[in-house]
C-alpha atoms as a PDB file:
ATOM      1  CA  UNK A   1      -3.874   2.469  11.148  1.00  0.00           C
ATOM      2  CA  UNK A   2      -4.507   4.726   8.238  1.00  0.00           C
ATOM      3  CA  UNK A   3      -7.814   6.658   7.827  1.00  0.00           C
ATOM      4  CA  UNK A   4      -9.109   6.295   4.071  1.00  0.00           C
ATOM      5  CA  UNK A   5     -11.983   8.110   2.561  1.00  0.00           C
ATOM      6  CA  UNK A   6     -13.829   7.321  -0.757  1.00  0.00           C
ATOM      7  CA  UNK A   7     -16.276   7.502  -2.912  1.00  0.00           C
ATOM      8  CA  UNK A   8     -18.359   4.837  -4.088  1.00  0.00           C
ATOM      9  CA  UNK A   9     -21.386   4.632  -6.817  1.00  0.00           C
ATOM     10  CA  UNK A  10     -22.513   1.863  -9.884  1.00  0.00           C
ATOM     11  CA  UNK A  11     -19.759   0.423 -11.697  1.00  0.00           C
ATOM     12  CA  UNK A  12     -22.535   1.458 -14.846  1.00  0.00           C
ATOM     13  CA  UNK A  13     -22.595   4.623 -13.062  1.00  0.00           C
ATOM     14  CA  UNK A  14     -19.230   6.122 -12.374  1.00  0.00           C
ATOM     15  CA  UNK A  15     -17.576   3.851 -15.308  1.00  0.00           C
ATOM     16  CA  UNK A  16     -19.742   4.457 -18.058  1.00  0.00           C
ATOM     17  CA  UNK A  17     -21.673   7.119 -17.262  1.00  0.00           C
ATOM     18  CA  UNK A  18     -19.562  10.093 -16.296  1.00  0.00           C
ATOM     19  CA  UNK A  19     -15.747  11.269 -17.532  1.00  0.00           C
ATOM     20  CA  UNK A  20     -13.957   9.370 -14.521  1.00  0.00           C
ATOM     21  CA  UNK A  21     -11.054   9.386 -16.699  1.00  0.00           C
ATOM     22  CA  UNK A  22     -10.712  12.521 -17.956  1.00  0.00           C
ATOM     23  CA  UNK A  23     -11.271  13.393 -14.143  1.00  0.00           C
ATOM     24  CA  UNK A  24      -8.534  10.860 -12.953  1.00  0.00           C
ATOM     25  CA  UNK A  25      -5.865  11.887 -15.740  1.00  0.00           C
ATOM     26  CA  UNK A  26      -6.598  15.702 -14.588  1.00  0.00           C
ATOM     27  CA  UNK A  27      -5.590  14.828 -10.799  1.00  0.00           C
ATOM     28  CA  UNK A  28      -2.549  12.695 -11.833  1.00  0.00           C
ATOM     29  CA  UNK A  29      -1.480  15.210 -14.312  1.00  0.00           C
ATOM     30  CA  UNK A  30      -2.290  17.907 -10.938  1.00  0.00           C
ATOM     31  CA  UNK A  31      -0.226  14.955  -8.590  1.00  0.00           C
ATOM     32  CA  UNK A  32       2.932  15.111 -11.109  1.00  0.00           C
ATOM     33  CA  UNK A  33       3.328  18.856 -11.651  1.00  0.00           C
ATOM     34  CA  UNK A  34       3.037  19.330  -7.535  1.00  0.00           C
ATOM     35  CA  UNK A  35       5.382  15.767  -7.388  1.00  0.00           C
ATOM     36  CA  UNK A  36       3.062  14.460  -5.012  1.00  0.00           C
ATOM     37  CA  UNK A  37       2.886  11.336  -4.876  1.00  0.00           C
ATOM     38  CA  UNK A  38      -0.133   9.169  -5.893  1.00  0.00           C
ATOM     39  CA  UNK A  39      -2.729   8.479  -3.409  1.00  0.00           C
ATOM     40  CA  UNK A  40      -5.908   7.387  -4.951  1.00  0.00           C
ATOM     41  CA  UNK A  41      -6.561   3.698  -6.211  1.00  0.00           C
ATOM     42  CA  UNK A  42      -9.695   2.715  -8.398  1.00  0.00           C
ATOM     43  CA  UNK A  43     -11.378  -0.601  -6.760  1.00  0.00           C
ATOM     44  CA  UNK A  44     -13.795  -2.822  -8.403  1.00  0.00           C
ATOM     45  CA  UNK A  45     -16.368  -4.717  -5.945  1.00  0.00           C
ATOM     46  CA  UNK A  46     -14.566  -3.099  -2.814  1.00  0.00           C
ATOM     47  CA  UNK A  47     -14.415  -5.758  -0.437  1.00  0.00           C
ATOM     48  CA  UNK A  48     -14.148  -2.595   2.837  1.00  0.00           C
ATOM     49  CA  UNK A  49     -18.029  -2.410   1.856  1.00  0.00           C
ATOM     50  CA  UNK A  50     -18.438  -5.723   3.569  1.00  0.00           C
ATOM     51  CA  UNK A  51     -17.316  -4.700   7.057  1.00  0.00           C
ATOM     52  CA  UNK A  52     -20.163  -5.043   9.408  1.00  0.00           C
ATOM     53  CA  UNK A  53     -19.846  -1.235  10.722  1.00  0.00           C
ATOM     54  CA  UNK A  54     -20.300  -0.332   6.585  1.00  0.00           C
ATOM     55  CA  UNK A  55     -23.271  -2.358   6.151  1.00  0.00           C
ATOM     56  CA  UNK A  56     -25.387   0.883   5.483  1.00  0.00           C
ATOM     57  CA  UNK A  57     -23.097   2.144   3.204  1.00  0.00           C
ATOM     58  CA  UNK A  58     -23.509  -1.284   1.340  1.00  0.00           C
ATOM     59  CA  UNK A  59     -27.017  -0.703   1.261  1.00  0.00           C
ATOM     60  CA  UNK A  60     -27.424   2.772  -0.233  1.00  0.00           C
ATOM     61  CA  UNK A  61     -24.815   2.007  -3.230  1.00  0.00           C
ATOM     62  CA  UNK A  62     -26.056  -0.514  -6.317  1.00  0.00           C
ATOM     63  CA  UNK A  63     -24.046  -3.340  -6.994  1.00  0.00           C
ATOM     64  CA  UNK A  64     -21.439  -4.485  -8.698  1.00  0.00           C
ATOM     65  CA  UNK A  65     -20.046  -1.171  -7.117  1.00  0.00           C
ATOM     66  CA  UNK A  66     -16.628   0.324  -7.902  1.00  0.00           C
ATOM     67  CA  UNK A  67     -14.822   3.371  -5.622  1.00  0.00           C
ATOM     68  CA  UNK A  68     -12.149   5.142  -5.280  1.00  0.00           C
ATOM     69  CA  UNK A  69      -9.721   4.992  -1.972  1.00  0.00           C
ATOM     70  CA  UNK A  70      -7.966   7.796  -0.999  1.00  0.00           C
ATOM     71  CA  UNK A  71      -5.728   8.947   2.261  1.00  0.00           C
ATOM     72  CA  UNK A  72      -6.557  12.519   0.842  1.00  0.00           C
ATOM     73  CA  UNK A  73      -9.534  13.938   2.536  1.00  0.00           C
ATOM     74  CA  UNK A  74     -10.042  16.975   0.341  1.00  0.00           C
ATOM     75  CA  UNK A  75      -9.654  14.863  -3.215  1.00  0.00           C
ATOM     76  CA  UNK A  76     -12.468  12.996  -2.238  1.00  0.00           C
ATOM     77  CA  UNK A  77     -14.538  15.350  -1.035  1.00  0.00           C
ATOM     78  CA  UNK A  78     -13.256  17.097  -4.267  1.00  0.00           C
ATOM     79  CA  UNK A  79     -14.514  14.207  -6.431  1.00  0.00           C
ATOM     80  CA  UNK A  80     -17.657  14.225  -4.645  1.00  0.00           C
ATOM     81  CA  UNK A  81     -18.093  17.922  -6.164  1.00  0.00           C
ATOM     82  CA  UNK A  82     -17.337  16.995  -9.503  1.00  0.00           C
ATOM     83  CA  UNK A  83     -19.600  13.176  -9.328  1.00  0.00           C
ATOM     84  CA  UNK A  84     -22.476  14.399  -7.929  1.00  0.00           C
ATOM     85  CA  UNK A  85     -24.550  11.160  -7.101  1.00  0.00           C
ATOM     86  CA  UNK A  86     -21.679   9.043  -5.586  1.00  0.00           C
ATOM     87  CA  UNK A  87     -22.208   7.658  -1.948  1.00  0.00           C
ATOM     88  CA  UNK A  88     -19.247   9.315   0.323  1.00  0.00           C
ATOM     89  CA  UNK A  89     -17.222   7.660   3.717  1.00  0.00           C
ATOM     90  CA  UNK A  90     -14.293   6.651   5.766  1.00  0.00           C
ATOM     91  CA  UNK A  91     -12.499   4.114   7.352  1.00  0.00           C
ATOM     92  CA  UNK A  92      -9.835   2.761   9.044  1.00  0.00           C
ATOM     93  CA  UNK A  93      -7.350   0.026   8.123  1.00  0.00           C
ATOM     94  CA  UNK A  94      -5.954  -2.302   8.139  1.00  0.00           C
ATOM     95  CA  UNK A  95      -8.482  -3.557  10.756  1.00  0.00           C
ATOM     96  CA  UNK A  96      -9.787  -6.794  11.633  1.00  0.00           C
ATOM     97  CA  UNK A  97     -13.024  -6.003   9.593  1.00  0.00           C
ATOM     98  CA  UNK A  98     -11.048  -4.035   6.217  1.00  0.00           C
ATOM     99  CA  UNK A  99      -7.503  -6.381   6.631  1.00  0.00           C
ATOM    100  CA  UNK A 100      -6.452  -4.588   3.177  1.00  0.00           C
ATOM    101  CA  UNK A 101      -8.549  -1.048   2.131  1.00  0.00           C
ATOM    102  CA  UNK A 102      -7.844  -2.160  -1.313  1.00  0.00           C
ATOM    103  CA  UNK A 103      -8.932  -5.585  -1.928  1.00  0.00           C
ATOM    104  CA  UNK A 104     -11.420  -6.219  -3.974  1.00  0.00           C
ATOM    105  CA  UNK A 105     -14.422  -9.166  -4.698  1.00  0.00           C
ATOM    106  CA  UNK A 106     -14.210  -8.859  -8.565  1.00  0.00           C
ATOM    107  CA  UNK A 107     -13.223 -11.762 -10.245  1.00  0.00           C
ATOM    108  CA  UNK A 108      -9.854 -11.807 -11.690  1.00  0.00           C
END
């Protein structure tokens, strides 16, 4: 099992709202020059909000949510610097409550 941490706020919020971009081509661009590899993954509706132990989590962040997934401890916390009003956490997976940290509930 892998331990992933994230952030998670308003789609409205973090997509509209603030430079997520800007903020996500600065860490790739930072990822390349130190050939690390990428780590991070955008998720629309994160389906990991649904697990019965996150159900608090659910609860403090307005729907349709987005977050970002990370393995990286310190880029999260990082992008919880530079967010501000984003709702932080972590979990494990795959589990039997988050079979895929990624998945998502948007509609395709």
């Amino acid at each position: 099992m892998t331990t992933y941490y994230y952030v998670a706020a308003s789609q409205k919020f973090l997509l509209d709202e603030e430079p997520l971009d800007e903020v996500l081509q600065e860490r790739v661009r930072n990822y390349q020059e130190r050939e690390k590899e990428i780590d991070f993954w955008l998720v629309k509706q994160p389906a990991f909000l649904e697990a019965p132990h996150l159900a608090a989590a659910k609860e403090k962040c307005p729907q349709p949510s987005v977050a970002i997934v990370s393995s990286d401890r310190q880029f999260i916390t990082w992008l919880k610097l530079r967010l501000e009003y984003v709702l932080t956490g972590q979990f494990e997976a795959p589990s039997e409550s988050i079979p895929d940290p990624l998945a998502s509930l948007a509609q395709a």
